[in-house]
Protein backbone atom coordinates (compact mmCIF):
# COMPACT_ATOMS: atom_id res chain seq x y z
CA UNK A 1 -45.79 14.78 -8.34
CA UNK A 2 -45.02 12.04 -5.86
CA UNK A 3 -43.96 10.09 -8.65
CA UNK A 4 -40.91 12.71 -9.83
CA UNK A 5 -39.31 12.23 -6.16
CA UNK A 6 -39.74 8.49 -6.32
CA UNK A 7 -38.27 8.61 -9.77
CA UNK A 8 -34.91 10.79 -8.47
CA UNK A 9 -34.57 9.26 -5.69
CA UNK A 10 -33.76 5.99 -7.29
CA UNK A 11 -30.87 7.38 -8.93
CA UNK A 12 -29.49 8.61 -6.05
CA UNK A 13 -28.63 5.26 -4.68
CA UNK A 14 -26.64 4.49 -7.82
CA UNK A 15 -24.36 7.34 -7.64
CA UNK A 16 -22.52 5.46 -4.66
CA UNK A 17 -21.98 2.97 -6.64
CA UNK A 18 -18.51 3.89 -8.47
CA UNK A 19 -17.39 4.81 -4.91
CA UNK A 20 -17.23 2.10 -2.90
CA UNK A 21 -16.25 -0.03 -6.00
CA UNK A 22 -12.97 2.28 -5.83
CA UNK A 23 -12.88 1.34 -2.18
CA UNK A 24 -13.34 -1.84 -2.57
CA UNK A 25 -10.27 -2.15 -4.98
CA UNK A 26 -7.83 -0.50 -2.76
CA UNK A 27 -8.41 -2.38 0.09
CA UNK A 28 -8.42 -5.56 -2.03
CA UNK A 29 -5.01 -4.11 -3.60
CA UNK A 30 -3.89 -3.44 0.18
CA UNK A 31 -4.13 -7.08 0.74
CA UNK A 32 -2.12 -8.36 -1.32
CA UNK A 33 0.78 -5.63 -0.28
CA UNK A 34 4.33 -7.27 0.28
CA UNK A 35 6.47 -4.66 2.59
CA UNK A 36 10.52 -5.09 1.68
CA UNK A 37 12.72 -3.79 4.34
CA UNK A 38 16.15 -2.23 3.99
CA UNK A 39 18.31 -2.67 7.01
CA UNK A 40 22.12 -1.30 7.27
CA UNK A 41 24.29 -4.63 8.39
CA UNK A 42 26.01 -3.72 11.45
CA UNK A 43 23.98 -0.76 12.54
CA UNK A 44 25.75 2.04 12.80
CA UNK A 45 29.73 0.09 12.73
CA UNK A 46 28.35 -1.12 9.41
CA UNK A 47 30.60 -3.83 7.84
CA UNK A 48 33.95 -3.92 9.73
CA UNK A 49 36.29 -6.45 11.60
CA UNK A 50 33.91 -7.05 14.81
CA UNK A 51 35.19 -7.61 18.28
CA UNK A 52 32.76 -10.56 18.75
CA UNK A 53 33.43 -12.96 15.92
CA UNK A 54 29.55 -14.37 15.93
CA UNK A 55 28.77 -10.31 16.08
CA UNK A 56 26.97 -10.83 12.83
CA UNK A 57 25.70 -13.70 12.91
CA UNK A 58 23.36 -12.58 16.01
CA UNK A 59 22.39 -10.33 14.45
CA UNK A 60 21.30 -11.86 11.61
CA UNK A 61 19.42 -14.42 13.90
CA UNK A 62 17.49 -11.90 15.41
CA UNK A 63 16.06 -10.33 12.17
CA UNK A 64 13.67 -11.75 10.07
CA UNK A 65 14.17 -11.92 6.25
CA UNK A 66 11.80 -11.82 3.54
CA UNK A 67 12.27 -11.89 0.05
CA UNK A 68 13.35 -8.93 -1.52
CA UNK A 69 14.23 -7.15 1.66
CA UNK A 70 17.68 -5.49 0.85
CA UNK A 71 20.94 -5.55 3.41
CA UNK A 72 22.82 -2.31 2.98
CA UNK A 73 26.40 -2.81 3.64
CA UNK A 74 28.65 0.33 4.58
CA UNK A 75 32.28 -0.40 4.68
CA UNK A 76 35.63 1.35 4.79
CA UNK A 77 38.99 -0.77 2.63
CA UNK A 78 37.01 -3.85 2.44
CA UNK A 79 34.43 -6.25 0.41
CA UNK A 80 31.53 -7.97 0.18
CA UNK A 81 31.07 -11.31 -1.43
CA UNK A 82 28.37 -14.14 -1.29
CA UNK A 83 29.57 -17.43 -1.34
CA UNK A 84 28.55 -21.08 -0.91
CA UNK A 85 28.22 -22.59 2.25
CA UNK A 86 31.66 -24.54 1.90
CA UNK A 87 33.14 -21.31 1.11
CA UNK A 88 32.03 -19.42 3.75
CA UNK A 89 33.39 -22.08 5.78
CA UNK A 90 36.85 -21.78 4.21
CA UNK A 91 36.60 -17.74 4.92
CA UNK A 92 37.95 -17.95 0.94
CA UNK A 93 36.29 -17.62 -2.56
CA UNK A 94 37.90 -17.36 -5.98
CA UNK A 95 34.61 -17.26 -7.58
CA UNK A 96 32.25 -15.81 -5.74
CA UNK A 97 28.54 -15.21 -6.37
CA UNK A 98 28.59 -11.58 -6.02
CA UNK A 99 31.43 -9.44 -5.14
CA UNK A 100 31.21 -5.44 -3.99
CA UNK A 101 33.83 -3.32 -3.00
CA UNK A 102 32.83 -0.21 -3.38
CA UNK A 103 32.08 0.60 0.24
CA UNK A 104 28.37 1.33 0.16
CA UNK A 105 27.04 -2.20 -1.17
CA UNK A 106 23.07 -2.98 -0.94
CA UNK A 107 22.17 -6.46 -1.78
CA UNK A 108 18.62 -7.79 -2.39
CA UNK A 109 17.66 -11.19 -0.82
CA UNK A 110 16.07 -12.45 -4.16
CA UNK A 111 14.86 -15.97 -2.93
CA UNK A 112 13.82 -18.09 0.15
CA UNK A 113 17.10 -19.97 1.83
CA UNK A 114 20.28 -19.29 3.10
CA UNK A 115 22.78 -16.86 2.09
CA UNK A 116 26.34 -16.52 3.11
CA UNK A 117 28.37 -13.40 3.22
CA UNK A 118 32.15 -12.78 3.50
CA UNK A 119 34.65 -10.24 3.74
CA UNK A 120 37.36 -10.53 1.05
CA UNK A 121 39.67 -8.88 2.55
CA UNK A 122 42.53 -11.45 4.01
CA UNK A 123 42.42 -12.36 7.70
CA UNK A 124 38.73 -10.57 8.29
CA UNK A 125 36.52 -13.03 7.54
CA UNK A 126 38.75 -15.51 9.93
CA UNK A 127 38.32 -12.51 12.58
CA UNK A 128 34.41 -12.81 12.12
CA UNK A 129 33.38 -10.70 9.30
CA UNK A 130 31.09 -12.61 8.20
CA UNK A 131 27.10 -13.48 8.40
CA UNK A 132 24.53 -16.08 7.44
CA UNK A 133 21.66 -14.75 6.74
CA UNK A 134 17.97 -17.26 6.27
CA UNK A 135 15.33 -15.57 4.37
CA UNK A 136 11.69 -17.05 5.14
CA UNK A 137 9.80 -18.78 2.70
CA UNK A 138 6.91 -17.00 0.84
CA UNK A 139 3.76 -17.98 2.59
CA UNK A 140 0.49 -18.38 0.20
CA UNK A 141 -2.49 -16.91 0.94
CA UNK A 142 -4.51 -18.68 2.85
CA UNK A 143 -6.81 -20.92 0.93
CA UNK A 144 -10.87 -20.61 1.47
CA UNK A 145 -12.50 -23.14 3.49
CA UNK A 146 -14.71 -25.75 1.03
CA UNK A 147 -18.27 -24.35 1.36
CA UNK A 148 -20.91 -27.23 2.63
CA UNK A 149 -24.01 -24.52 2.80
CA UNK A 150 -26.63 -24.27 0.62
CA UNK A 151 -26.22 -22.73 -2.31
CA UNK A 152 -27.73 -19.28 -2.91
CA UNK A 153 -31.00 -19.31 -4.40
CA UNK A 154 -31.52 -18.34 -7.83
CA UNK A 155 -34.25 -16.02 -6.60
CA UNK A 156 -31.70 -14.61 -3.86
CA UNK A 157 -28.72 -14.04 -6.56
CA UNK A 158 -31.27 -12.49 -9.28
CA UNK A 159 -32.04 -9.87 -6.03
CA UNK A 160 -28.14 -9.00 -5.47
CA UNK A 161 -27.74 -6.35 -8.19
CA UNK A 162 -30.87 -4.67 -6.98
CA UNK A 163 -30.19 -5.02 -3.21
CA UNK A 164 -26.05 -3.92 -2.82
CA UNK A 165 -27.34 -0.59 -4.58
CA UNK A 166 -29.88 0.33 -2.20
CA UNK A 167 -27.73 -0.78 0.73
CA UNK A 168 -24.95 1.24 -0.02
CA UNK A 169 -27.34 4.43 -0.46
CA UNK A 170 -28.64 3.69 2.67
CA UNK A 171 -25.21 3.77 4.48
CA UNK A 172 -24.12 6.68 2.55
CA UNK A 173 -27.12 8.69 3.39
């Protein structure tokens, strides 16, 4: 008789098993998360002629990009374009990068670097309505420290498959 208890108990510690190898994948999968961000350019005066002509740009400095956040731009009889750097300079573009005028525009910040935006309406971007905007590099994971131990012994790694079962029972109990 003693031996039937022994005998189902030992499967009980296996039934764990599929569980915490689900939770062990989503919180692996977790890691590796990248959060986007949306934000509306100009908060709630959106993309318009600014009093301050660095209005933008401050605002820009104080946010932090990241590849494939999005900048929503809202915007009354006006445009959007993104330009190069000597262009944005020259508050001009005949062949801009992208252009928008439909007066809810949301762009994705598809790479690391700069990006310059414009108004293309004449005499606004002159008046300030404009924005650089630097989006952060991608940073790679960190990489694992070289390991100078030991290495496992054989004995120790033949023992894993038998131990992680019974330790999960035991903190499942």
């Amino acid at each position: 008789m003693a031996t039937s208890i022994i005998s189902s108990n030992k499967y009980k510690y296996f039934s764990c098993v599929p569980l915490i190898v689900v939770l062990i994948a989503v919180v692996m999968s977790s890691l590796h998360t990248v959060e986007c961000v949306g934000l509306d350019v100009g908060g709630e005066k959106g993309w318009a002629t600014p009093e301050d002509e660095e209005m933008y740009n401050d605002w820009a400095s104080k946010n932090r990009f990241k590849v494939n956040d999005t900048l929503k731009f809202a915007y009354e009889k006006d445009s959007v374009l993104v330009v190069t750097e000597e262009e944005y300079e020259k508050c001009r573009s005949a062949h801009p990068i992208f252009f928008s005028n439909n007066g809810d525009t949301t762009f994705t910040l598809d790479r690391p670097g700069l990006f310059y935006f414009i108004s293309g309406v004449s005499g606004h971007c002159q008046r300030g309505l404009k924005m650089v905007v630097k989006v952060l590099e991608v940073a790679s994971p960190p990489q694992p420290a070289p390991d100078h131990s030991s290495p496992v012994p054989a004995s120790a790694a033949a023992a894993l498959p038998v131990f992680f079962p019974m330790l999960v029972g035991v903190l499942f109990m």
